[in-house]
Protein backbone atom coordinates (compact mmCIF):
# COMPACT_ATOMS: atom_id res chain seq x y z
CA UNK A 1 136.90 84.16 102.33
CA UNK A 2 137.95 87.46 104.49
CA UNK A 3 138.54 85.32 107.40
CA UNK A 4 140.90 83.66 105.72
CA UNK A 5 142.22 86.20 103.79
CA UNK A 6 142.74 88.11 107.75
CA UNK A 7 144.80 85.03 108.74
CA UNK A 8 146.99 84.61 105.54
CA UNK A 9 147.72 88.65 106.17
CA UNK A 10 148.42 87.64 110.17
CA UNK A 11 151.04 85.29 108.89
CA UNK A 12 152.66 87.14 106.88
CA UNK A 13 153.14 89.93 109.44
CA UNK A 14 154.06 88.04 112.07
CA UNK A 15 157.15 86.40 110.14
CA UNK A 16 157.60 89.78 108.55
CA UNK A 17 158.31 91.20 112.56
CA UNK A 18 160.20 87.89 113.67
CA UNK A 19 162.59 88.96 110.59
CA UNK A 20 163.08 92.32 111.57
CA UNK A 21 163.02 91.64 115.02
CA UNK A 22 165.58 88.76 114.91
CA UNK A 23 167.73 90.43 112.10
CA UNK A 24 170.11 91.89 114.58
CA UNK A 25 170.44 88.89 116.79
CA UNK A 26 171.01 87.12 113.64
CA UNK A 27 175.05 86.04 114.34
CA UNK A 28 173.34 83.98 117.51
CA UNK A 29 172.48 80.47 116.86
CA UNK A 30 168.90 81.05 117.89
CA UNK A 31 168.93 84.35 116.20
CA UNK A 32 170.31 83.41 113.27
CA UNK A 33 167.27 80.49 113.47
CA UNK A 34 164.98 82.62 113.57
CA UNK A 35 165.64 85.44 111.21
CA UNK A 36 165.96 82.74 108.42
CA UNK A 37 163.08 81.26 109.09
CA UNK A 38 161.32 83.95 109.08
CA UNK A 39 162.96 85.29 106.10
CA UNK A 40 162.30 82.47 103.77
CA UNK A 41 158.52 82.25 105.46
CA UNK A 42 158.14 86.30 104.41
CA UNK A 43 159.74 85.18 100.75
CA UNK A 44 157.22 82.55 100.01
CA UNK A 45 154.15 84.18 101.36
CA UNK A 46 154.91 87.24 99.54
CA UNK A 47 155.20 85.07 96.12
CA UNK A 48 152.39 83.47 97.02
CA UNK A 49 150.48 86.83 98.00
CA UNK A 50 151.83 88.18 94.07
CA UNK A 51 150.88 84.58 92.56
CA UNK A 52 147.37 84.49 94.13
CA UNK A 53 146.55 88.32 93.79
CA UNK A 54 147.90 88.40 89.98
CA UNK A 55 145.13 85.45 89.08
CA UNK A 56 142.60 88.89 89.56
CA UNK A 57 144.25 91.56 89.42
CA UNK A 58 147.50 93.63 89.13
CA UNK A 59 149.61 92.97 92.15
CA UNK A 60 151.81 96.67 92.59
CA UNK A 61 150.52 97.89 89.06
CA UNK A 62 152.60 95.23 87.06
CA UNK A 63 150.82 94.73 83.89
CA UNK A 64 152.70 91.59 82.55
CA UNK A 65 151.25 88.10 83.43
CA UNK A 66 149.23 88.85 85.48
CA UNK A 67 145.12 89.79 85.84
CA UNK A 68 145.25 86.33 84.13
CA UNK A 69 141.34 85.23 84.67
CA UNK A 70 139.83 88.53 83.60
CA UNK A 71 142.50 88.47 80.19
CA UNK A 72 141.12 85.01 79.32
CA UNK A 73 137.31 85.72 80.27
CA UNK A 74 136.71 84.29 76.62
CA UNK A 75 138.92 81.11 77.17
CA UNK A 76 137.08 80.22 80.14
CA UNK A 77 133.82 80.84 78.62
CA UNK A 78 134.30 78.96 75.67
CA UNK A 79 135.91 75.99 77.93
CA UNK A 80 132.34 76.25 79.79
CA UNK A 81 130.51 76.11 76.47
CA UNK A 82 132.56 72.92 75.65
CA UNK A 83 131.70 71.23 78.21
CA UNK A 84 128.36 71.90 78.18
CA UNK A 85 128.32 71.20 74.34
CA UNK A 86 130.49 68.16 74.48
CA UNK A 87 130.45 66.28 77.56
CA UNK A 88 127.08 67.19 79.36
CA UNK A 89 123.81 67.67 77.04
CA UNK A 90 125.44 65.16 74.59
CA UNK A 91 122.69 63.35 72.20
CA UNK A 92 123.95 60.30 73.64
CA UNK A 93 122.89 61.39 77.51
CA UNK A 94 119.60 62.66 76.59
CA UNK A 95 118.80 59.46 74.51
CA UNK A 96 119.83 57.63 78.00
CA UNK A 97 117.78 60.25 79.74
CA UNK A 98 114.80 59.59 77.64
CA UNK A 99 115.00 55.88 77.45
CA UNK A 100 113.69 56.51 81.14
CA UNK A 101 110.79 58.61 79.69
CA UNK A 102 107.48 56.77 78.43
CA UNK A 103 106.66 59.80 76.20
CA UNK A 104 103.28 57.98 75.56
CA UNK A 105 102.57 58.37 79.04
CA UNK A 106 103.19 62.49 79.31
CA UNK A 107 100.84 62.44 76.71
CA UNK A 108 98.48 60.48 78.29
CA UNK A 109 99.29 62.80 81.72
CA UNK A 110 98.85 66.37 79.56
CA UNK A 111 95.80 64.84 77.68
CA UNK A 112 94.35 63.81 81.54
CA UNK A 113 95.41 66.81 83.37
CA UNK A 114 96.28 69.53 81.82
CA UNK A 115 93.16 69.81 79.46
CA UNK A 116 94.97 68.73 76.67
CA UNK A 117 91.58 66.66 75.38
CA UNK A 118 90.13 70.16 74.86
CA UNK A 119 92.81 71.77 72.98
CA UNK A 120 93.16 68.99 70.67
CA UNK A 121 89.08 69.56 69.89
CA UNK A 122 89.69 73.12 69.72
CA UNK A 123 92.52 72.30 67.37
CA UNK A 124 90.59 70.43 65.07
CA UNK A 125 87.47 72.81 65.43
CA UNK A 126 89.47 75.02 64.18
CA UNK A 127 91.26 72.73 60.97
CA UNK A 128 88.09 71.85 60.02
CA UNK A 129 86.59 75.39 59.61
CA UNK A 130 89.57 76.50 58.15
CA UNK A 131 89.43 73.03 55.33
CA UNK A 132 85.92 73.65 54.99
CA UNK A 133 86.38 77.43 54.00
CA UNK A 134 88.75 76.53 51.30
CA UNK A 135 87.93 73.28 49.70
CA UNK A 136 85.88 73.56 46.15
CA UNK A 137 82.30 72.17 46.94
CA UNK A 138 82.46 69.98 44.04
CA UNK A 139 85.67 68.21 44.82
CA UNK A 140 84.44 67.39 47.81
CA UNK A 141 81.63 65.99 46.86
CA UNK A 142 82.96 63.66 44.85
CA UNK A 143 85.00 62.53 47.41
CA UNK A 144 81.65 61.67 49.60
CA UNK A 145 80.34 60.08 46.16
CA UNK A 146 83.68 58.37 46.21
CA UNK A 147 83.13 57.36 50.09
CA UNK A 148 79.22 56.41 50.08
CA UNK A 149 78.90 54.57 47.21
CA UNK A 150 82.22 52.14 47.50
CA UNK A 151 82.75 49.86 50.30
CA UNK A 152 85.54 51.39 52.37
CA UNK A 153 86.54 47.42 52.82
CA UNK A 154 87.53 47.70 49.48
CA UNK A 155 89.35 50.43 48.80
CA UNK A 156 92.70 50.38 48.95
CA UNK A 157 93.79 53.37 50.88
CA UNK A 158 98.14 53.66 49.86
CA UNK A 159 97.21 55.30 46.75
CA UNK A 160 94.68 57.58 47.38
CA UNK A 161 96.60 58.87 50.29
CA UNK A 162 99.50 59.45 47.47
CA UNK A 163 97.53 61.57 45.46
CA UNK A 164 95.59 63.28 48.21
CA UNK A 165 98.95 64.14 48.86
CA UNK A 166 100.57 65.33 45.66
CA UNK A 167 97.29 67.26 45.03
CA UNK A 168 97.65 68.86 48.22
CA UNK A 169 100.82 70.12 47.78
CA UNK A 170 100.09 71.40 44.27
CA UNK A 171 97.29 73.39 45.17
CA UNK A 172 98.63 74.77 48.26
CA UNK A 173 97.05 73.05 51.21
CA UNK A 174 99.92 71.99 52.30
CA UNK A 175 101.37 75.53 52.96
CA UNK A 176 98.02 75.89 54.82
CA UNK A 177 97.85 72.85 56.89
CA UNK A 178 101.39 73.86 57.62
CA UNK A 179 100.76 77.27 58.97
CA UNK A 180 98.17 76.25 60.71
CA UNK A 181 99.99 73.46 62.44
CA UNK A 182 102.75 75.41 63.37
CA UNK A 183 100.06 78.52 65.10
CA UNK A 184 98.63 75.57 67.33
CA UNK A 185 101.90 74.30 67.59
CA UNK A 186 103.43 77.65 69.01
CA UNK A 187 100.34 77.87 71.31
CA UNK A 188 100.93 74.79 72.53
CA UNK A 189 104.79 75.64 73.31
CA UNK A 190 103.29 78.57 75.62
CA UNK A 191 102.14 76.84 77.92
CA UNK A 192 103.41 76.55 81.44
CA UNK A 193 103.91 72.87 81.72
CA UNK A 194 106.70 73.11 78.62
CA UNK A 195 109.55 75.00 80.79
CA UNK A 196 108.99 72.10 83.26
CA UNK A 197 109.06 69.44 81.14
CA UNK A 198 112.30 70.62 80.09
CA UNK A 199 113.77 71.74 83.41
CA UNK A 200 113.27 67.98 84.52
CA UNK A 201 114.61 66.84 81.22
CA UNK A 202 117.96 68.75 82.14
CA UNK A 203 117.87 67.77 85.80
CA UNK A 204 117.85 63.89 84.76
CA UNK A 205 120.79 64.11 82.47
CA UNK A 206 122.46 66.19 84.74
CA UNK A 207 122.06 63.82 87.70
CA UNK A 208 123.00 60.76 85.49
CA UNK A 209 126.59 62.66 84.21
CA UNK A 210 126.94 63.77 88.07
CA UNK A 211 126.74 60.47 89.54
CA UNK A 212 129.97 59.38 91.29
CA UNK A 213 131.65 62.98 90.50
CA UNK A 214 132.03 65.52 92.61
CA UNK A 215 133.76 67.69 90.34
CA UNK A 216 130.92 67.33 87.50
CA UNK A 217 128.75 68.62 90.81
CA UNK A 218 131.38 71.58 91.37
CA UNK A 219 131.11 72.20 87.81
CA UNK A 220 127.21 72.37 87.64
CA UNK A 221 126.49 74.75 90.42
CA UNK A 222 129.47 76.84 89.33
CA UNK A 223 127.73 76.80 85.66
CA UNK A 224 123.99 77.73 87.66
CA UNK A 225 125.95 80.06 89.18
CA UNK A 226 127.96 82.01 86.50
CA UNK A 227 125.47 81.63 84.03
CA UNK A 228 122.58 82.63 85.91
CA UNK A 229 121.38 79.19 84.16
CA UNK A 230 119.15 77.26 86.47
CA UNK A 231 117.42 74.31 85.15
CA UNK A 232 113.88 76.34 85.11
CA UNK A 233 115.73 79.53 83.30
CA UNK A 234 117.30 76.89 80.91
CA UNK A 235 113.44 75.70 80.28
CA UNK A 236 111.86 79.44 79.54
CA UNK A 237 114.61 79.71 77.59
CA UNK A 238 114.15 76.39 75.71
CA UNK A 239 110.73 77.08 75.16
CA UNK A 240 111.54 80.97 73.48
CA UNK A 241 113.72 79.37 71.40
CA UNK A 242 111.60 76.71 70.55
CA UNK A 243 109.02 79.10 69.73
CA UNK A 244 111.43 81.25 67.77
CA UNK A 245 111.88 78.03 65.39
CA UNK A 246 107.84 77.63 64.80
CA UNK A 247 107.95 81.37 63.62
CA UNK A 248 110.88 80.77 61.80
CA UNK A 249 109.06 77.92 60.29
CA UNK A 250 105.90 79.78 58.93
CA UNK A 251 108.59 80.55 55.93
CA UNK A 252 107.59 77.99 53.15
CA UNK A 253 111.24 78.69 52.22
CA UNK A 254 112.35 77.70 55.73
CA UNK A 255 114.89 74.16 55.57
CA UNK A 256 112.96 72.11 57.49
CA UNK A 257 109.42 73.13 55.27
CA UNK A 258 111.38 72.00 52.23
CA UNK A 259 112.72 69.15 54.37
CA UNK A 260 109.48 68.23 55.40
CA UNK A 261 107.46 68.75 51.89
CA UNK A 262 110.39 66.65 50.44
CA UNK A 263 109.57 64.31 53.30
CA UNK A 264 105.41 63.95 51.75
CA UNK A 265 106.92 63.83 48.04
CA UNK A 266 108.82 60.58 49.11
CA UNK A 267 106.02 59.03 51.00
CA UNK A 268 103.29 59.93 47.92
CA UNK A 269 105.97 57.63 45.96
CA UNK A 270 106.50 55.27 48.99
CA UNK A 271 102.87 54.21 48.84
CA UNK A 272 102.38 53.20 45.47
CA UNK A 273 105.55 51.44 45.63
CA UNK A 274 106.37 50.48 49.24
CA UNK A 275 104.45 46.92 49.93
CA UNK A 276 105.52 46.84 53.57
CA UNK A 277 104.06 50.88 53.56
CA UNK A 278 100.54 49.40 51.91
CA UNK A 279 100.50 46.74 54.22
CA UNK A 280 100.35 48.99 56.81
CA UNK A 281 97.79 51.18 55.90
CA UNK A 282 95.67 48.82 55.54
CA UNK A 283 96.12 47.02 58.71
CA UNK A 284 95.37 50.79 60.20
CA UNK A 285 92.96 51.35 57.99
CA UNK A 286 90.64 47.94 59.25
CA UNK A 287 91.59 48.90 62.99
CA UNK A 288 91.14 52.64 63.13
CA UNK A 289 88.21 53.59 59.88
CA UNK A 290 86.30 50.11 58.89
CA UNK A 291 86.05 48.72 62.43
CA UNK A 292 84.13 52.09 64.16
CA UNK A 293 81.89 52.31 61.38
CA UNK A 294 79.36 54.17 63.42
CA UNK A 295 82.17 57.02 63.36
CA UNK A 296 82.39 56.69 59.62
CA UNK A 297 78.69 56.56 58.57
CA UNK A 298 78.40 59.80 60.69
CA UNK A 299 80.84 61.13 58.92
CA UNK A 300 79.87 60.27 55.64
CA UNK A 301 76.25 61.37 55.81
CA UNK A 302 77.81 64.96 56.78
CA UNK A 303 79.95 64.51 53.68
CA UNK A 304 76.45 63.25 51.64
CA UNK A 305 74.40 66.28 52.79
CA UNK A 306 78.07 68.49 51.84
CA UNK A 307 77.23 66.69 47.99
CA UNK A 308 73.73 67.11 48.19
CA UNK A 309 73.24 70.70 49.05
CA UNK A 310 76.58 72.37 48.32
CA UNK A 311 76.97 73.56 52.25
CA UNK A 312 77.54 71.98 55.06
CA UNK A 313 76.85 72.93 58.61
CA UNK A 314 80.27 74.00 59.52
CA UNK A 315 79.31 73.45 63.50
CA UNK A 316 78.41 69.83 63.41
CA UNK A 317 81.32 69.27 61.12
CA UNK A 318 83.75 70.77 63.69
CA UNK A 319 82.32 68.80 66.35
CA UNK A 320 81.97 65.51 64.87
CA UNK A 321 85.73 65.65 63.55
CA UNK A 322 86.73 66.55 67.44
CA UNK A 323 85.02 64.04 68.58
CA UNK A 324 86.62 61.52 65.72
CA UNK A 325 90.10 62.69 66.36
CA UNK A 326 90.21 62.36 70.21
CA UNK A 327 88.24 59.19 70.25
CA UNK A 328 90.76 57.71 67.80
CA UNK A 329 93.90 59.08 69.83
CA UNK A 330 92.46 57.69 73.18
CA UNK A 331 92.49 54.20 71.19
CA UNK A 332 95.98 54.79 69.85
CA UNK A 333 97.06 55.23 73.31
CA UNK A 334 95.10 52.68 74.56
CA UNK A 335 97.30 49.69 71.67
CA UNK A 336 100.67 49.34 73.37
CA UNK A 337 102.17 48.59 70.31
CA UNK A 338 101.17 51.48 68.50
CA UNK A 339 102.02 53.65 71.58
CA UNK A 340 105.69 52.34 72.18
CA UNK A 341 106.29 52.66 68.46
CA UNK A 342 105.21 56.77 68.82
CA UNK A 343 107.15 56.38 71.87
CA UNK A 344 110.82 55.59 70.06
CA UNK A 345 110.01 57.36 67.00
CA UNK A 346 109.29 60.72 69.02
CA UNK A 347 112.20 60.05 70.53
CA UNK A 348 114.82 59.19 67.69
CA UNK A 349 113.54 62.90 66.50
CA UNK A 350 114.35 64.55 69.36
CA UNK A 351 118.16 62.95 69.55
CA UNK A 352 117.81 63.57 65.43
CA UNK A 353 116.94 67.78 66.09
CA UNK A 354 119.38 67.82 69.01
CA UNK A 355 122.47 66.26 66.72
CA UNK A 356 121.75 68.45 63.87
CA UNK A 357 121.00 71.69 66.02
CA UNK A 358 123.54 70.79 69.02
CA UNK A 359 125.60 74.80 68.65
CA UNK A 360 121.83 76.05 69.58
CA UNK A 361 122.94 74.60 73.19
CA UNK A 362 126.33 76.01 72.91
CA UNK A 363 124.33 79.39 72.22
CA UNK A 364 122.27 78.77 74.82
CA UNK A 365 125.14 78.64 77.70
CA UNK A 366 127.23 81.19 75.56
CA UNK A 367 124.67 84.05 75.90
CA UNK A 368 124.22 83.83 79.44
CA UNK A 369 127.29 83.88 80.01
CA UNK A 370 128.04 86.59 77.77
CA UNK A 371 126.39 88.74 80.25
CA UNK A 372 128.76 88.32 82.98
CA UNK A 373 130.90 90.65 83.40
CA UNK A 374 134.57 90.69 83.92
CA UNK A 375 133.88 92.28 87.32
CA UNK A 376 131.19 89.63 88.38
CA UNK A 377 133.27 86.82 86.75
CA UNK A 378 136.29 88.04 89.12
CA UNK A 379 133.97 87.91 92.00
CA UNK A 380 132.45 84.60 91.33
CA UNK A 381 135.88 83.14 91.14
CA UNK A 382 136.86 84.86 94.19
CA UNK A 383 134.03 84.20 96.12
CA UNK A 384 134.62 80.04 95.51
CA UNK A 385 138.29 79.45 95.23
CA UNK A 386 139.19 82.38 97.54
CA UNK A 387 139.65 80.58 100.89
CA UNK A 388 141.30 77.66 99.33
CA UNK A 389 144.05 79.83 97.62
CA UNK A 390 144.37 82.25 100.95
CA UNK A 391 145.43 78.53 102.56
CA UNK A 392 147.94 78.00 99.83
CA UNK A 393 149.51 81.80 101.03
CA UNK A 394 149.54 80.16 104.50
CA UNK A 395 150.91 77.28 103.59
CA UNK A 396 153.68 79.12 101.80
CA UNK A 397 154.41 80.95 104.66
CA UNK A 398 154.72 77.70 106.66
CA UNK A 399 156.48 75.73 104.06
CA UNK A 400 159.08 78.86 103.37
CA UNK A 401 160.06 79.00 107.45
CA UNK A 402 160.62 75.06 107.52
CA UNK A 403 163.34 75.40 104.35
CA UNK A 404 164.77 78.40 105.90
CA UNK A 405 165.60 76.35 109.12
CA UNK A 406 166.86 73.50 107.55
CA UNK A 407 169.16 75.81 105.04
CA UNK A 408 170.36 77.46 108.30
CA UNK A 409 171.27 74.60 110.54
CA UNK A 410 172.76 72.73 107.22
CA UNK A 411 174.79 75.54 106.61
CA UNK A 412 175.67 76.21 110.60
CA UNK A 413 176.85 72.55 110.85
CA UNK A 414 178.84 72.45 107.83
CA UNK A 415 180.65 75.80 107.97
């Protein structure tokens, strides 16, 4: 920008020395030429000088209209936030983003690759201990009685998974599951492949609402820019905030625990009344429980020996149900049907979370930009319009000496 800043100053010097120079020649033709052309050329770079310097600061100390960027910092930040808000991480771009994603598949990926197989065993190692240390020994032992001497073909499943749970959430398990859920969830969230997942998840939409647009692409980089908000630093902060909700969420009283229990309370009524719902569990039910029934005699001999002796061997338990819960998620994976229905229900929630909590990306943007100052904002501004608005001072220089000639010779002619 100072080069062109050094030229716009050159200008206006040298038409500010033609006009003094020429101003006592100035009842010559030629003279007279020059020293209005040079006069209107000093006259419009000056106001262009005053227009340009008052979009920053004070030109000569005059306080009214001008400094006019640093008096509406707040404008322009909340015009950013806007457009973040409105127009660029819109629910309806990230569902287009995400129809591009096969969610299924970054499963599959973290499962493969990221040793996501062993923190799902650790995870239930650890739900099972945790079950096993607070369940009554004599309700669960009817529940193997239940199990070993019934054929499983012939149970129907809808209703006791209705009052498994009702009598969860009555006696608190819920709660417990909960809070346990949400610890493995937040451990989960700290990972190092979450801020990437969501860095790429901004840099799709942002390349799909940049296409064709070069000022969308000003925009961005101005946004990276002033908000110190690259797509990574929008990802670590994603992921603190997403991790400030799963605290947040350890409150029973928290909306989305009451949404949620309401959520169970509906489905406990669903199946005993839903046909379509019953239909479906038993269909999973044959595929996923009666069909493996290696998986479920295993099982049910633990939960026989649980009846039997009033202990169980908390170990095998915790290994056996690992081994039961990734075995049966490899197969879910594995059904394409199954898989693409996780697929658009995952999904549907995130557009769902982002339309009801769509302000937390306004907040997002807002608090960057919060810390820039009025000083650094200035400078910013500067820095990328500067050489473009030191052209318009030339221009006005150049544009001002063209009128002035044609005012003079009109005026020479006619008088």
């Amino acid at each position: 920008m100072d080069g062109r800043k050094h030229k716009a100053n050159f200008v206006l010097g040298i038409v500010t020395l033609g006009f003094f120079a020429g101003f006592p020649f100035r009842h010559t033709f030629f003279g007279g030429l020059i020293t209005s052309a040079c006069e209107a050329a000093m006259v419009g770079g000056l106001a262009d000088w005053f227009a340009v310097t008052a979009l920053f600061r004070r030109p000569l100390g005059i306080p009214f209209r001008t400094e006019l960027i640093p008096r509406n910092r707040e404008k322009i930040f909340r015009a950013i936030r806007d457009m973040v808000e409105q127009d660029l991480i819109t629910a309806e771009n990230v569902k287009a983003t995400l129809d591009d994603y096969d969610l299924a598949a970054v499963l599959c990926k973290y499962l493969d690759e990221h040793g996501g197989r062993e923190s799902i065993r650790a995870i239930a190692r650890r739900l099972t201990a945790d079950v096993i240390a607070k369940l009554d020994a004599s309700q669960l032992a009817r529940a193997a009685e239940l199990l070993l001497k019934t054929e499983v073909v012939r149970i129907e499943v809808a209703p006791l998974l209705a009052e498994a749970i009702e009598w969860a959430l009555a006696h608190g398990y819920g709660d417990a599951v909960a809070c346990f859920l949400l610890d493995e969830g937040i451990r989960l969230a700290k990972q190092e492949t979450v801020p990437w997942f969501i860095a790429n998840l901004l840099l799709e939409v942002r390349h799909a609402y940049e296409r064709g647009s070069r000022r969308r692409k000003f925009f961005h980089r101005a946004l990276e820019r002033m908000a110190r908000l690259s797509p990574l630093r929008f990802g670590l902060s994603g992921q603190r905030r997403l991790i400030a909700l799963l605290e947040r969420m350890k409150d029973p009283k928290h909306p989305l625990r009451q949404e949620l229990a309401t959520w169970l309370r509906r489905l406990a009524e669903r199946l005993r009344t839903d046909a379509d719902l019953r239909r479906q569990v038993e269909t999973w039910k044959m595929a996923y429980v009666v069909e493996p029934l290696d998986v479920r005699k295993t099982l049910a001999q633990y939960l026989d020996g649980f009846r039997r002796t009033g202990s169980a061997k908390t170990d095998e338990w915790q290994e056996a149900l690992a081994g039961w819960v990734v075995t049966w998620l490899d197969g879910f994976l594995a059904n394409p049907q199954l898989a693409a229905a996780v697929d658009r229900r995952l999904k549907q929630a995130i557009v769902e979370w982002l339309e009801v909590n769509h302000r937390e990306i306004g907040d997002l943007v807002a608090g960057e930009l919060n810390r820039f100052s009025t000083g650094e904002l200035v400078a910013f501004i500067e820095d990328r319009v500067g050489d473009d608005l030191q052209v318009i001072r030339i221009n006005g220089s150049l544009v001002g000496s063209v009128i002035g000639m044609l005012i003079y010779l009109l005026t020479f002619w006619v008088g």
